[in-house]
C-alpha atoms as a PDB file:
ATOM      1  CA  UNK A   1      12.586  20.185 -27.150  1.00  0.00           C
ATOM      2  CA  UNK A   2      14.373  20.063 -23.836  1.00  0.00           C
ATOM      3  CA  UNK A   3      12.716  19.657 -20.577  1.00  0.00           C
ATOM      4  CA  UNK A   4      11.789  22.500 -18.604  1.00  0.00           C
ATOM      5  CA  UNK A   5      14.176  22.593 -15.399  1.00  0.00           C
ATOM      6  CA  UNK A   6      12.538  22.794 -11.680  1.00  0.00           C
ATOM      7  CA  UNK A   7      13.171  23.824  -8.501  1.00  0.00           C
ATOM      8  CA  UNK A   8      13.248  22.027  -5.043  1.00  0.00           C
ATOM      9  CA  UNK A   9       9.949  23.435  -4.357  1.00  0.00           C
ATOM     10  CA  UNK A  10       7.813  22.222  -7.752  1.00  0.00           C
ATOM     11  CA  UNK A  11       9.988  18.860  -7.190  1.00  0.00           C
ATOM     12  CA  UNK A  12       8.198  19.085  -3.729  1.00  0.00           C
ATOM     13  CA  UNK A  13       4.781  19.876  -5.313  1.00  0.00           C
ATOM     14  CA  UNK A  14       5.014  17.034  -7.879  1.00  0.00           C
ATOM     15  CA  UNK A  15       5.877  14.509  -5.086  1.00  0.00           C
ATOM     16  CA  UNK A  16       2.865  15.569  -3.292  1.00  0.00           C
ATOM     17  CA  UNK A  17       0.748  15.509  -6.068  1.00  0.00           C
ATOM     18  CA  UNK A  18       2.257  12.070  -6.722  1.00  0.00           C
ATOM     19  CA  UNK A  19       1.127  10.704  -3.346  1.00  0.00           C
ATOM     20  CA  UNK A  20      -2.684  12.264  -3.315  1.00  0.00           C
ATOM     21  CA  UNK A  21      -2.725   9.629  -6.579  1.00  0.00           C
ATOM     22  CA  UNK A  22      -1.408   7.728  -4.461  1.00  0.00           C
ATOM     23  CA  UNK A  23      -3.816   7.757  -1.967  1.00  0.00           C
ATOM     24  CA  UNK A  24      -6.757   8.048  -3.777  1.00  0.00           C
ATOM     25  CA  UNK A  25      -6.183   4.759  -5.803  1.00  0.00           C
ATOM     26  CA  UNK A  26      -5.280   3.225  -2.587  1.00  0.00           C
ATOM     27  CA  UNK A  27      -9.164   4.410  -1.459  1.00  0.00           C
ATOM     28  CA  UNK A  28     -10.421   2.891  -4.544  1.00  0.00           C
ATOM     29  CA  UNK A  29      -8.440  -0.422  -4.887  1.00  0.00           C
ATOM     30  CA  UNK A  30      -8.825  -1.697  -1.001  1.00  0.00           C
ATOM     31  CA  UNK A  31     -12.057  -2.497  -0.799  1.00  0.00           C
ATOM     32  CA  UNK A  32     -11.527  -5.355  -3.490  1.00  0.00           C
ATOM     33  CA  UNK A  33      -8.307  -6.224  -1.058  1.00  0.00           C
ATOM     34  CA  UNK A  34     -10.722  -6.410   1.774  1.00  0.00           C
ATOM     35  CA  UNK A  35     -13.435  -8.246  -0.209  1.00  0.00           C
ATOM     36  CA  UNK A  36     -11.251 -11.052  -1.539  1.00  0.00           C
ATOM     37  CA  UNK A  37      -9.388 -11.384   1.896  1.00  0.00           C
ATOM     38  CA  UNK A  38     -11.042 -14.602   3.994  1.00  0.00           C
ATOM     39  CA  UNK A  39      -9.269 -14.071   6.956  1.00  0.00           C
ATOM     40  CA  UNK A  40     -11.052 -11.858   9.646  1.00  0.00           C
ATOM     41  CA  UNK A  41      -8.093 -10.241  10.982  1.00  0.00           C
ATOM     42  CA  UNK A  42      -6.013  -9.023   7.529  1.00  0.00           C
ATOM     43  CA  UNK A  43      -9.579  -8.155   6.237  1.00  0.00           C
ATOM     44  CA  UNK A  44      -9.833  -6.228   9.642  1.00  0.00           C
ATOM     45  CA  UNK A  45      -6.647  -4.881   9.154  1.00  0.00           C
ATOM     46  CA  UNK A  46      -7.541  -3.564   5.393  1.00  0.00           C
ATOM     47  CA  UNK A  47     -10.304  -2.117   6.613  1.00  0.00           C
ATOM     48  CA  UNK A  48      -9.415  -0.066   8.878  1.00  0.00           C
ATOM     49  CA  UNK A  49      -6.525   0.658   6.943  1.00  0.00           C
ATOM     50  CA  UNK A  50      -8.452   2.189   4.200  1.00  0.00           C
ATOM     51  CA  UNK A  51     -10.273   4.703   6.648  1.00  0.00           C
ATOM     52  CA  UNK A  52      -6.879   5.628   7.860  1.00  0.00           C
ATOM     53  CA  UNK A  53      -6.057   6.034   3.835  1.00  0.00           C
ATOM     54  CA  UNK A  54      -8.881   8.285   3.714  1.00  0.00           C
ATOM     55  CA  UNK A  55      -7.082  10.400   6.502  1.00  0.00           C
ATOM     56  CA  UNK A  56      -3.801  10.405   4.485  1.00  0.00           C
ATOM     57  CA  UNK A  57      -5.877  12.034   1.558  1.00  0.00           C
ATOM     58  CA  UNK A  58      -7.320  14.616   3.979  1.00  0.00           C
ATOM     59  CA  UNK A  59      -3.940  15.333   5.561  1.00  0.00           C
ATOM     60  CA  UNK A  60      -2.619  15.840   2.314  1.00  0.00           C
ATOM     61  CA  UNK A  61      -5.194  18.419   1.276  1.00  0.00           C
ATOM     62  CA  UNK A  62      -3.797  20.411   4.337  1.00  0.00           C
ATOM     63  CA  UNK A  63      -0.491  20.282   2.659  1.00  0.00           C
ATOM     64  CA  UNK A  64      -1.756  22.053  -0.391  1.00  0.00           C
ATOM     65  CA  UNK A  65      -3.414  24.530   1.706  1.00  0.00           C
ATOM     66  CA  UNK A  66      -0.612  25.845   3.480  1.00  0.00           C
ATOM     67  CA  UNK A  67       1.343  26.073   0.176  1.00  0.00           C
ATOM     68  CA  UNK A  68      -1.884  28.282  -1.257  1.00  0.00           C
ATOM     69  CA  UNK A  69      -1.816  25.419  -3.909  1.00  0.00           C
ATOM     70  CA  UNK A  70      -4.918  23.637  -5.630  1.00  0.00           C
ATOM     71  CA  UNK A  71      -5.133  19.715  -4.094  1.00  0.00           C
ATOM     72  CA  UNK A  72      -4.432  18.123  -7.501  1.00  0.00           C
ATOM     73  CA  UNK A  73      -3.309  14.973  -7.948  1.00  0.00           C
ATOM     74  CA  UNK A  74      -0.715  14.227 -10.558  1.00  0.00           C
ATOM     75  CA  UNK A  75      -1.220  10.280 -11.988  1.00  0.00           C
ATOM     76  CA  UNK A  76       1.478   8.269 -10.415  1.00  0.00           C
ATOM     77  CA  UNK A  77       1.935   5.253 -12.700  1.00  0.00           C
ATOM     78  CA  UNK A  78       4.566   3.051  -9.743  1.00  0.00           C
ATOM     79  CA  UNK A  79       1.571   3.142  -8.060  1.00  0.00           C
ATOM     80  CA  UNK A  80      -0.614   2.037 -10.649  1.00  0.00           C
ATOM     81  CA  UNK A  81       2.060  -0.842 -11.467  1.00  0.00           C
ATOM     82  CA  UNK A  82       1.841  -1.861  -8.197  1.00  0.00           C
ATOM     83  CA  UNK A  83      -1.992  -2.510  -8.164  1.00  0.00           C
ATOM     84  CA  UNK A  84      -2.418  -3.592 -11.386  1.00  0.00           C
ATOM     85  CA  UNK A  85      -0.219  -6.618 -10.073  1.00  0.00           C
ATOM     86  CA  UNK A  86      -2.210  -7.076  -6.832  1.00  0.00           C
ATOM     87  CA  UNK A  87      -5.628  -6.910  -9.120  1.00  0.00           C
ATOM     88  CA  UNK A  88      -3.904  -9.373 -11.392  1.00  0.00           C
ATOM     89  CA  UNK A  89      -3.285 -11.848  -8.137  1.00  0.00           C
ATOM     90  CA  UNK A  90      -6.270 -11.132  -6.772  1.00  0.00           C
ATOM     91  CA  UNK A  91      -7.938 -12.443 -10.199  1.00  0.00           C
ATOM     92  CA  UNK A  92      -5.652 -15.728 -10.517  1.00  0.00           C
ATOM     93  CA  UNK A  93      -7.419 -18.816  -8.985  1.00  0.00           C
ATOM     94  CA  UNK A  94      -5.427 -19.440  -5.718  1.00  0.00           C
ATOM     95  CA  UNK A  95      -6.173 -21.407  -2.493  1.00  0.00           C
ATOM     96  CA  UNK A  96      -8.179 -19.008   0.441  1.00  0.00           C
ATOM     97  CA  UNK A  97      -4.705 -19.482   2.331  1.00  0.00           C
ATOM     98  CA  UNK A  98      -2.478 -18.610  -0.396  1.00  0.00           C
ATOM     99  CA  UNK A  99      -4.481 -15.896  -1.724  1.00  0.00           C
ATOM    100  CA  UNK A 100      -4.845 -14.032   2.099  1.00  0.00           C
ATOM    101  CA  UNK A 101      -0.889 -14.658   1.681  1.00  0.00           C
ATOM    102  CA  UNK A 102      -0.457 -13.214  -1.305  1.00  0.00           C
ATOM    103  CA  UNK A 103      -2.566 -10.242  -0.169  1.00  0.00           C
ATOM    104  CA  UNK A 104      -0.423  -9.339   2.627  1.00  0.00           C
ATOM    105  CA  UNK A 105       2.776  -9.316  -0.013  1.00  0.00           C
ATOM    106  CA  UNK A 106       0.971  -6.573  -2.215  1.00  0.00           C
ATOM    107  CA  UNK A 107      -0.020  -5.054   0.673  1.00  0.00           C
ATOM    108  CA  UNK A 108       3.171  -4.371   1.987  1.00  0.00           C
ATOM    109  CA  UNK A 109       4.697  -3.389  -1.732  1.00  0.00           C
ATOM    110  CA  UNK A 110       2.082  -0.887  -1.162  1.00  0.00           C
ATOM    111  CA  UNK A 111       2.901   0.325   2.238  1.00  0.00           C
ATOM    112  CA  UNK A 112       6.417   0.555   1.293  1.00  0.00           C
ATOM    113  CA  UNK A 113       6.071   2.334  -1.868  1.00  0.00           C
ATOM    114  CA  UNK A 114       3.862   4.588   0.400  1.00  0.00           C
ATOM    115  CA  UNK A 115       6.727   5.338   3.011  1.00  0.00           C
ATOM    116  CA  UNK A 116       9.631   5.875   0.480  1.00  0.00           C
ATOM    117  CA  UNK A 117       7.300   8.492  -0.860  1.00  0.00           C
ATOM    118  CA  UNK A 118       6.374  10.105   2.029  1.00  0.00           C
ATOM    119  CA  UNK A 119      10.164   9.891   3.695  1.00  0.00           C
ATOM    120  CA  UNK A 120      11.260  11.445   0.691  1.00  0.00           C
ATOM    121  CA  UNK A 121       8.185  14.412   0.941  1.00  0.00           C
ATOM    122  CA  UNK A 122       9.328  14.768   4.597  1.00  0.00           C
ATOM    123  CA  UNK A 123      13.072  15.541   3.571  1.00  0.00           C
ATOM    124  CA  UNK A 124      12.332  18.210   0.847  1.00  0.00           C
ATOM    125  CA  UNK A 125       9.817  19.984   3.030  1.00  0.00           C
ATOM    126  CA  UNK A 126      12.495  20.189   6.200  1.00  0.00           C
ATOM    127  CA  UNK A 127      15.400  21.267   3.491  1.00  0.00           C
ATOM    128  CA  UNK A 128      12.472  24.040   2.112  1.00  0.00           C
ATOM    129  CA  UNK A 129      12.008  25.170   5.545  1.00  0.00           C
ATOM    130  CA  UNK A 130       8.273  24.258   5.429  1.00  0.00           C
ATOM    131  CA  UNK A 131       7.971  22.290   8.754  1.00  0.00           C
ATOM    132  CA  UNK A 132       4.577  22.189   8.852  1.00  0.00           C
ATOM    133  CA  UNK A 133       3.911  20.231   6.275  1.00  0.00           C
ATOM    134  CA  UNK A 134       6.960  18.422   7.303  1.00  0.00           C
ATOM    135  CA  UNK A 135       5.043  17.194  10.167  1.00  0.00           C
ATOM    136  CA  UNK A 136       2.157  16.328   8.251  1.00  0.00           C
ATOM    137  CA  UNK A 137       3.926  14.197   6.027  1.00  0.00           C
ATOM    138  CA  UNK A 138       5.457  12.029   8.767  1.00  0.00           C
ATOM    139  CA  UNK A 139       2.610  11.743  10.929  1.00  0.00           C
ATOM    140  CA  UNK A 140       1.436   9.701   7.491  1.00  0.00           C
ATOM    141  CA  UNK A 141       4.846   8.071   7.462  1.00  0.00           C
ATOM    142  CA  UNK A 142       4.513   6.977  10.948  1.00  0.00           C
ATOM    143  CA  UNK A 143       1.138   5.463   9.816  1.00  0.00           C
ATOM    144  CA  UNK A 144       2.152   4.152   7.230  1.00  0.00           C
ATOM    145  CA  UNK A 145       4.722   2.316   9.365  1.00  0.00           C
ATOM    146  CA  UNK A 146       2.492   1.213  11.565  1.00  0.00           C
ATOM    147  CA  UNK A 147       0.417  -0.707   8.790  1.00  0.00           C
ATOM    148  CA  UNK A 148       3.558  -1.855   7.727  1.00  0.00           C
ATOM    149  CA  UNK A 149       4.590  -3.561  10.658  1.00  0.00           C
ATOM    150  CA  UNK A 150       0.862  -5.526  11.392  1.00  0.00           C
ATOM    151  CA  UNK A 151       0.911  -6.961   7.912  1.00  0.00           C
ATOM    152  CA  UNK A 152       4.560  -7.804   8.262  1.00  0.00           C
ATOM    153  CA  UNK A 153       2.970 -10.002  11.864  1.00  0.00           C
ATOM    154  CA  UNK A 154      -0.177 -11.115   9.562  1.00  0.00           C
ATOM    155  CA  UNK A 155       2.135 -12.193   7.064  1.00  0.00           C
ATOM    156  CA  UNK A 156       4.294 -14.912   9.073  1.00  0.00           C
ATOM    157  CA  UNK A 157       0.834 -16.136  10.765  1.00  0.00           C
ATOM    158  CA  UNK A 158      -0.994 -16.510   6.983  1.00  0.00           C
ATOM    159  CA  UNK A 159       2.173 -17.760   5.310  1.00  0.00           C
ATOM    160  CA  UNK A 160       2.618 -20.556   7.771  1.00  0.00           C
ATOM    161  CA  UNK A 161      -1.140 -21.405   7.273  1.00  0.00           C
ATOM    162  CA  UNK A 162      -0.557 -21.499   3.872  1.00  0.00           C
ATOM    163  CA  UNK A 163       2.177 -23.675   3.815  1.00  0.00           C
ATOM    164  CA  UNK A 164       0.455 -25.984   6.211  1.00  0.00           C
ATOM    165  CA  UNK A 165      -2.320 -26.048   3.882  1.00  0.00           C
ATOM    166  CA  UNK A 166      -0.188 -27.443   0.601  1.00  0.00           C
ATOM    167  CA  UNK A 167       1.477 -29.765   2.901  1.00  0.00           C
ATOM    168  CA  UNK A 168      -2.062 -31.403   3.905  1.00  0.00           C
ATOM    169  CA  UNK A 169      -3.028 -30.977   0.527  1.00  0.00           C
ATOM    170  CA  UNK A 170      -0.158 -32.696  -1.098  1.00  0.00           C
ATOM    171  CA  UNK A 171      -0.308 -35.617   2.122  1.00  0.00           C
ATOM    172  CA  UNK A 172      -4.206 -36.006   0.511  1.00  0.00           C
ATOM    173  CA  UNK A 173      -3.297 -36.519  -2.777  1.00  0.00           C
ATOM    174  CA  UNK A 174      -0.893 -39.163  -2.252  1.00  0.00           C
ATOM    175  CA  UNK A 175      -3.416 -41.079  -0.008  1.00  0.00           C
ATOM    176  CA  UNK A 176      -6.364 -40.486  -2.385  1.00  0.00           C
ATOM    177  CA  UNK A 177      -3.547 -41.666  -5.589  1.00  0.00           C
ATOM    178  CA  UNK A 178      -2.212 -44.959  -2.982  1.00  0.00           C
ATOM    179  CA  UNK A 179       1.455 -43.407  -2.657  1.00  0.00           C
ATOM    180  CA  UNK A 180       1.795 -43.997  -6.348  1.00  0.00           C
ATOM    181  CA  UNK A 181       3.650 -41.523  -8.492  1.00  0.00           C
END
């Protein structure tokens, strides 16, 4: 049976019904970020980014309202890739540096999944004439950005603590084995 075709517009709804999943497993899966995060400042970071998140949900809502369309979300399974391999990290036994490394890396796969999504939102909404919800969609962008660029900083600082860690750990072992290979 062939597919039915679509329009800009329910191309436009789908996307946005894409990125409320989005969103919403965001809201559910940072608070394990946060918990398994040992540094103060990314878990800072992830914090406050998941309040923020909560925003992106609500702006999204307003979306749906000015099309006079339900806020449903449509399950977006990229996104669910994505955290299924940070949840799969987060569960492997890693050293606290490493592992507040690794967070930041699914972090930002996140963020720019996120902003791909939402650029692309932006454009069909300005080519639909809906500017409105144009706007909407990149004031998220913009946030999304934003978080972008602080775990892109936190991300050189823990991956050079990280490194520095396996070098002092490797510089242990050969003094606790005598140099002996």
């Amino acid at each position: 049976m062939p597919k039915k075709v679509i329009g800009l517009e329910e191309l436009f709804v789908e996307e946005i019904q894409d990125l409320l999943d989005v969103e919403k497993q965001l809201v559910r899966a940072l608070p394990k970020m946060v918990k398994a995060a040992s540094d103060q400042e990314l878990g800072n970071a992830l914090q406050e980014h998941l309040e923020v998140t909560k925003g992106h949900v609500q702006r999204l809502e307003q979306v749906f309202e000015s099309l006079d369309k339900p806020a449903k979300s449509r399950p977006c399974k990229g996104m669910k890739g994505i955290l299924e391999e940070g949840k799969a990290m987060l569960e492997e036994e890693l050293e606290e540096s490493t592992l507040n490394s690794a967070i930041t890396g699914a972090a930002r796969k996140v963020e720019h999944y996120e902003m791909m999504g939402y650029e692309s939102a932006s454009a069909m909404a300005r080519q639909l004439g809906m500017e409105d919800a144009a706007k909407l969609l990149d004031a998220t962008l913009q946030e999304e950005a934003q978080a972008d660029k602080l775990l892109a900083q936190l991300s050189k600082r823990l991956l050079a603590v990280a490194v520095k860690s396996h070098q002092t750990g490797q510089e242990e072992e050969m003094e606790a084995g005598g140099g002996n290979l």
